[in-house]
C-alpha atoms as a PDB file:
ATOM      1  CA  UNK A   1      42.956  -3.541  21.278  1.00  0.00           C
ATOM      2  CA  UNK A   2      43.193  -6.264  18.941  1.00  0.00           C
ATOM      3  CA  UNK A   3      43.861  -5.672  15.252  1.00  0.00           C
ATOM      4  CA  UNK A   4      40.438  -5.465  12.797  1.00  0.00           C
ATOM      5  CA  UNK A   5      39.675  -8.709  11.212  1.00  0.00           C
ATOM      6  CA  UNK A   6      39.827  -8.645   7.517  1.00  0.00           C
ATOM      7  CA  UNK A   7      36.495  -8.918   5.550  1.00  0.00           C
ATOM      8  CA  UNK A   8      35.546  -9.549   1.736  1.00  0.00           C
ATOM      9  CA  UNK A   9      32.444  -7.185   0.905  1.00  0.00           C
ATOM     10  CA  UNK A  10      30.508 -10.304  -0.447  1.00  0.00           C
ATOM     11  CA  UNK A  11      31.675 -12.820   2.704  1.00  0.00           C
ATOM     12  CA  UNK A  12      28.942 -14.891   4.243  1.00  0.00           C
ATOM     13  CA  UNK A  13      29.609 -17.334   6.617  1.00  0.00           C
ATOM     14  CA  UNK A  14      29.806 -21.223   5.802  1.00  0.00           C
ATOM     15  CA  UNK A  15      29.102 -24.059   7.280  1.00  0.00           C
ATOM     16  CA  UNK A  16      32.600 -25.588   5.778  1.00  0.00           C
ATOM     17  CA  UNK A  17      34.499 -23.402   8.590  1.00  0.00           C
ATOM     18  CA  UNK A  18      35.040 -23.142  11.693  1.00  0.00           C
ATOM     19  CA  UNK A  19      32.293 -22.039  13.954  1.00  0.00           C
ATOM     20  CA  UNK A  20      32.617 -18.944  15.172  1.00  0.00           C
ATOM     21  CA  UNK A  21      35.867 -18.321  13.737  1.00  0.00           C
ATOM     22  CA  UNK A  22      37.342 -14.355  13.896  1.00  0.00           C
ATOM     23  CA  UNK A  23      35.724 -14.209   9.822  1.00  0.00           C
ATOM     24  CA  UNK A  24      31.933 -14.646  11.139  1.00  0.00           C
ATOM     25  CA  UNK A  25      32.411 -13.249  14.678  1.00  0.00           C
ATOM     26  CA  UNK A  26      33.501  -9.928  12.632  1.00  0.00           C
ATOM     27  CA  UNK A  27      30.564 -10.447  10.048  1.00  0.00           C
ATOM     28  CA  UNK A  28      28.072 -10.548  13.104  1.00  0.00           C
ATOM     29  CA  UNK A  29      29.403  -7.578  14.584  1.00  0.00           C
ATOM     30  CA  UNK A  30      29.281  -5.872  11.675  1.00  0.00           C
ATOM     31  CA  UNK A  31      25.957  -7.007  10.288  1.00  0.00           C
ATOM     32  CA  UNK A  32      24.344  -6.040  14.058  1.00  0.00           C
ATOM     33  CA  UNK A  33      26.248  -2.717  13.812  1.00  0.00           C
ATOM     34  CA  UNK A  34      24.406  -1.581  10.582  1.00  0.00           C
ATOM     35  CA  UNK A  35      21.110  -2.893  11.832  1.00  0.00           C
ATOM     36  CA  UNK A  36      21.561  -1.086  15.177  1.00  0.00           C
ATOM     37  CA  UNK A  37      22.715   2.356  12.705  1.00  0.00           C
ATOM     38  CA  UNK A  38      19.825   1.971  10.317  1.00  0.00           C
ATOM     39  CA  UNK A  39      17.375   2.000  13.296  1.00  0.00           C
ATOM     40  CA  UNK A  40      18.880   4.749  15.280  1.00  0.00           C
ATOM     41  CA  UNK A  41      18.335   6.616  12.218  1.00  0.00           C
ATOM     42  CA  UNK A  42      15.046   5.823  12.194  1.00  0.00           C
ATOM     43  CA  UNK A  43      14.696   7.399  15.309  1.00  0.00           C
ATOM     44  CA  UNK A  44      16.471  10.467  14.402  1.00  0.00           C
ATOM     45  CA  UNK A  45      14.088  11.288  11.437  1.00  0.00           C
ATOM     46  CA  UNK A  46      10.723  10.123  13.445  1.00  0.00           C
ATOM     47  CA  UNK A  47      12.013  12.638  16.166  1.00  0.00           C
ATOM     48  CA  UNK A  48      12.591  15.505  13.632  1.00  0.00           C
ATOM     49  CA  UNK A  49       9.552  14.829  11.602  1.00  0.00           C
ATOM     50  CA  UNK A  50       7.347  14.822  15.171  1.00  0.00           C
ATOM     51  CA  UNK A  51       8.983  18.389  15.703  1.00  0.00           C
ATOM     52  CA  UNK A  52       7.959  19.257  12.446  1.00  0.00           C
ATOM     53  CA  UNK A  53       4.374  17.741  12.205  1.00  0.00           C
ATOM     54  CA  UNK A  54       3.865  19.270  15.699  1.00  0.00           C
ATOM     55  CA  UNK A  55       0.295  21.977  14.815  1.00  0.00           C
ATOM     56  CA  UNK A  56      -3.010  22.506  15.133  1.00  0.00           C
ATOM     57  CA  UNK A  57      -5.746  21.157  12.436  1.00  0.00           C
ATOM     58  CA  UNK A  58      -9.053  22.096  12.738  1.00  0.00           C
ATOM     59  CA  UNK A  59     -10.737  19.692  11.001  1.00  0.00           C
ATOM     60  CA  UNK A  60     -11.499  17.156  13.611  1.00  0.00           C
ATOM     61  CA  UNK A  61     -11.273  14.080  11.246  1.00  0.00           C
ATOM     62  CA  UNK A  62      -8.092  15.048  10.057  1.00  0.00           C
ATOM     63  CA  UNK A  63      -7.038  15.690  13.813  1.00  0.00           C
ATOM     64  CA  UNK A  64      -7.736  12.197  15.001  1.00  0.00           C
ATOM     65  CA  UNK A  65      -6.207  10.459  11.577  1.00  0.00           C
ATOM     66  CA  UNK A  66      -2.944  12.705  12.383  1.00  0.00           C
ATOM     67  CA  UNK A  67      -3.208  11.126  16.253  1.00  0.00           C
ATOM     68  CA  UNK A  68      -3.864   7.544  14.768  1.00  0.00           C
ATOM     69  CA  UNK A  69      -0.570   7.804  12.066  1.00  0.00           C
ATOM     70  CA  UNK A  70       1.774   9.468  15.394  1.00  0.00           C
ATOM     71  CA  UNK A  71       0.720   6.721  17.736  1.00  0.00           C
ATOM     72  CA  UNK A  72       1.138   3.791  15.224  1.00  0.00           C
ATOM     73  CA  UNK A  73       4.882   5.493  14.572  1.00  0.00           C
ATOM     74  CA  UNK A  74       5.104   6.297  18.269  1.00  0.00           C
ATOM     75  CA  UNK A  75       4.694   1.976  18.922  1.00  0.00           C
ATOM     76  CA  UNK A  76       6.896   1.076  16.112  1.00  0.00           C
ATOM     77  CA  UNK A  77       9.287   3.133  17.834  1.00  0.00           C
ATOM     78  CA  UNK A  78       9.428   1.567  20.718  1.00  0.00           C
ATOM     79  CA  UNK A  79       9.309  -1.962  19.537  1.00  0.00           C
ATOM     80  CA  UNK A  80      12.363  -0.325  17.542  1.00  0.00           C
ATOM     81  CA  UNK A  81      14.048   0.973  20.967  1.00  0.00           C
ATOM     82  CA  UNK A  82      12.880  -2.749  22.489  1.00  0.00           C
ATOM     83  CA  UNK A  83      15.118  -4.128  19.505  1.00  0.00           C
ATOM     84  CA  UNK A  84      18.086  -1.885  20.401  1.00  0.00           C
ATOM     85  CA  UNK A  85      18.629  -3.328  23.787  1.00  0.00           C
ATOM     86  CA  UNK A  86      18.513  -7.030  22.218  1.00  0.00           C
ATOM     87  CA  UNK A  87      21.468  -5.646  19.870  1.00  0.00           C
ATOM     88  CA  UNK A  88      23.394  -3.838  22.112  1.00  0.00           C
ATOM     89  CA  UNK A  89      22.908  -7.771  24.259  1.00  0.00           C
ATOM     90  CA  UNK A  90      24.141  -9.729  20.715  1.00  0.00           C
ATOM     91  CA  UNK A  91      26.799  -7.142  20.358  1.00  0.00           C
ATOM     92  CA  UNK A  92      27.823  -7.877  24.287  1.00  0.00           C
ATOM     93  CA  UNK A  93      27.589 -11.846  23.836  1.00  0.00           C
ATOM     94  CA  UNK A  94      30.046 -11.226  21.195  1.00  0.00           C
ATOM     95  CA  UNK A  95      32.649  -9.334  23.202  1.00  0.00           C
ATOM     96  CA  UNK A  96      32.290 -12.134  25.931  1.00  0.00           C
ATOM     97  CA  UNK A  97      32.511 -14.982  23.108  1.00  0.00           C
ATOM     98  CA  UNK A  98      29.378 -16.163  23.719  1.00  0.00           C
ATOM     99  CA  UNK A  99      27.214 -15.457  20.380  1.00  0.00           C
ATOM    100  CA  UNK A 100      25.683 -18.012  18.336  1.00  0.00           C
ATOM    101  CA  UNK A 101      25.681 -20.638  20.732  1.00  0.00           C
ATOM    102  CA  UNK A 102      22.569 -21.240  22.593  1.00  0.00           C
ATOM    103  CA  UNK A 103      21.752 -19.861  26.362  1.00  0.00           C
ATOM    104  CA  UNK A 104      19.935 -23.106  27.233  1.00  0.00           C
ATOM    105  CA  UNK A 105      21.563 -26.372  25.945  1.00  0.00           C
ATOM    106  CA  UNK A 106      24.910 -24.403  24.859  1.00  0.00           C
ATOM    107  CA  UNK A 107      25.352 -25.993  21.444  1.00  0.00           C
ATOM    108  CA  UNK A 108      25.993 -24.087  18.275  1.00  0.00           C
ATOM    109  CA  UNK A 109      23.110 -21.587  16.655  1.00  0.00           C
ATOM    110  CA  UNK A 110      22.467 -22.256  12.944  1.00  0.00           C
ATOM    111  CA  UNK A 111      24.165 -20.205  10.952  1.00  0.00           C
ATOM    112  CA  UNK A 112      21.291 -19.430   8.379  1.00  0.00           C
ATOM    113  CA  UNK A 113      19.219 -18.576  12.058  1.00  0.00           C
ATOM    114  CA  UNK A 114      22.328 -16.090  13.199  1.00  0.00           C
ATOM    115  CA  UNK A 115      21.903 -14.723   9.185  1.00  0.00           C
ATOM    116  CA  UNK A 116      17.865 -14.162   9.731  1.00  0.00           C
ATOM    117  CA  UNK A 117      18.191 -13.575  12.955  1.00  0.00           C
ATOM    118  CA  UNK A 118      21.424 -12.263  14.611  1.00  0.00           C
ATOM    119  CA  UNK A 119      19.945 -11.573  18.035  1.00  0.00           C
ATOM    120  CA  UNK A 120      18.631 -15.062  18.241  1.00  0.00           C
ATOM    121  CA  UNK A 121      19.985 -16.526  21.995  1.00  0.00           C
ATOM    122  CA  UNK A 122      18.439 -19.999  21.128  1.00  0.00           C
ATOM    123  CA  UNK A 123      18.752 -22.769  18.821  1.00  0.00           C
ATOM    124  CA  UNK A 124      15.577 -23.171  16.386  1.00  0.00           C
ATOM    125  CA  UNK A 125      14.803 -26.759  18.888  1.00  0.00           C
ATOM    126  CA  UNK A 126      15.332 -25.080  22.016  1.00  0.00           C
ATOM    127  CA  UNK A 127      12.767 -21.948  21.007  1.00  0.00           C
ATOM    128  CA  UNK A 128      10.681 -24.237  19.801  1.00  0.00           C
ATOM    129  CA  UNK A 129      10.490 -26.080  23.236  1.00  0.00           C
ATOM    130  CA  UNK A 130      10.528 -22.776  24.828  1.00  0.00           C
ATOM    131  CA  UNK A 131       7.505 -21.720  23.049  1.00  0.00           C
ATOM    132  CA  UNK A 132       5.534 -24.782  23.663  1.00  0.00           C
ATOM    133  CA  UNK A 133       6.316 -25.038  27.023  1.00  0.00           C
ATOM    134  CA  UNK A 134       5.266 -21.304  27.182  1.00  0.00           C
ATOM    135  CA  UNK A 135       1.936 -21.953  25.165  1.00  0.00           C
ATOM    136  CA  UNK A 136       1.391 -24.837  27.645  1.00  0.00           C
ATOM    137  CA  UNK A 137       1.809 -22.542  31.317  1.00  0.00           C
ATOM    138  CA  UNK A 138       0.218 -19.703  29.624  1.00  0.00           C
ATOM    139  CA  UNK A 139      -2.749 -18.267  31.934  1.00  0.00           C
ATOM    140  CA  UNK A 140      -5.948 -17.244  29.488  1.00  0.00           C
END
């Protein structure tokens, strides 16, 4: 178990260091971490509030508008759970030293992209290509 790295409540990384370096691999961690906490929480409270909400209403209007608000919160949910996996991925890539550099050419991610984006497994240029080539070989 390797000792925790210290960090500064207002540190964000810079371009001036090194890439990488135990400072932003620690800030990642931590800034995935929260997201992946705030989210799970989420989930908690949607769960509870779906136990609550659970009853029956007459009124069929007001039955189908209830059905329309749980399914939209039932999808976000999801896309929500979808996220969690791609965190719990970033949070792996970290442990193997592999975060922020990019799964197809191998060079560095931006750091303002790993800031916006901490999940990101491609440079801006090789998602770009990705997504034109993918736009290209799309079947409509």
């Amino acid at each position: 178990m390797k000792a925790e790295t210290f960090l500064p409540d207002n540190y964000t990384p810079a371009e001036d260091e090194p890439f990488m370096n135990e400072r932003q691999v620690e800030y990642f961690r931590r800034k995935l971490l929260n997201w992946k906490s705030d989210l799970m929480e989420d989930t908690r409270d949607t769960v509870a509030g779906m136990k609550d909400q659970t009853r029956n209403i007459p009124d069929v209007a007001d039955r189908a508008s209830e059905e329309t608000d749980r399914s939209l919160e039932l999808r976000t949910r999801d896309r929500q759970r979808k996220l969690v996996s791609k965190i719990d991925a970033a949070l792996r890539r970290i442990d193997e030293g592999e975060f922020g550099y990019c799964s197809m050419t191998g060079e560095p991610i931006s750091l303002k992209r790993l800031d916006a984006r901490p999940i990101a497994t491609m440079s801006l240029e090789a998602q770009e290509r990705h997504e034109r080539r993918e736009k290209v070989h799309r079947d409509d």
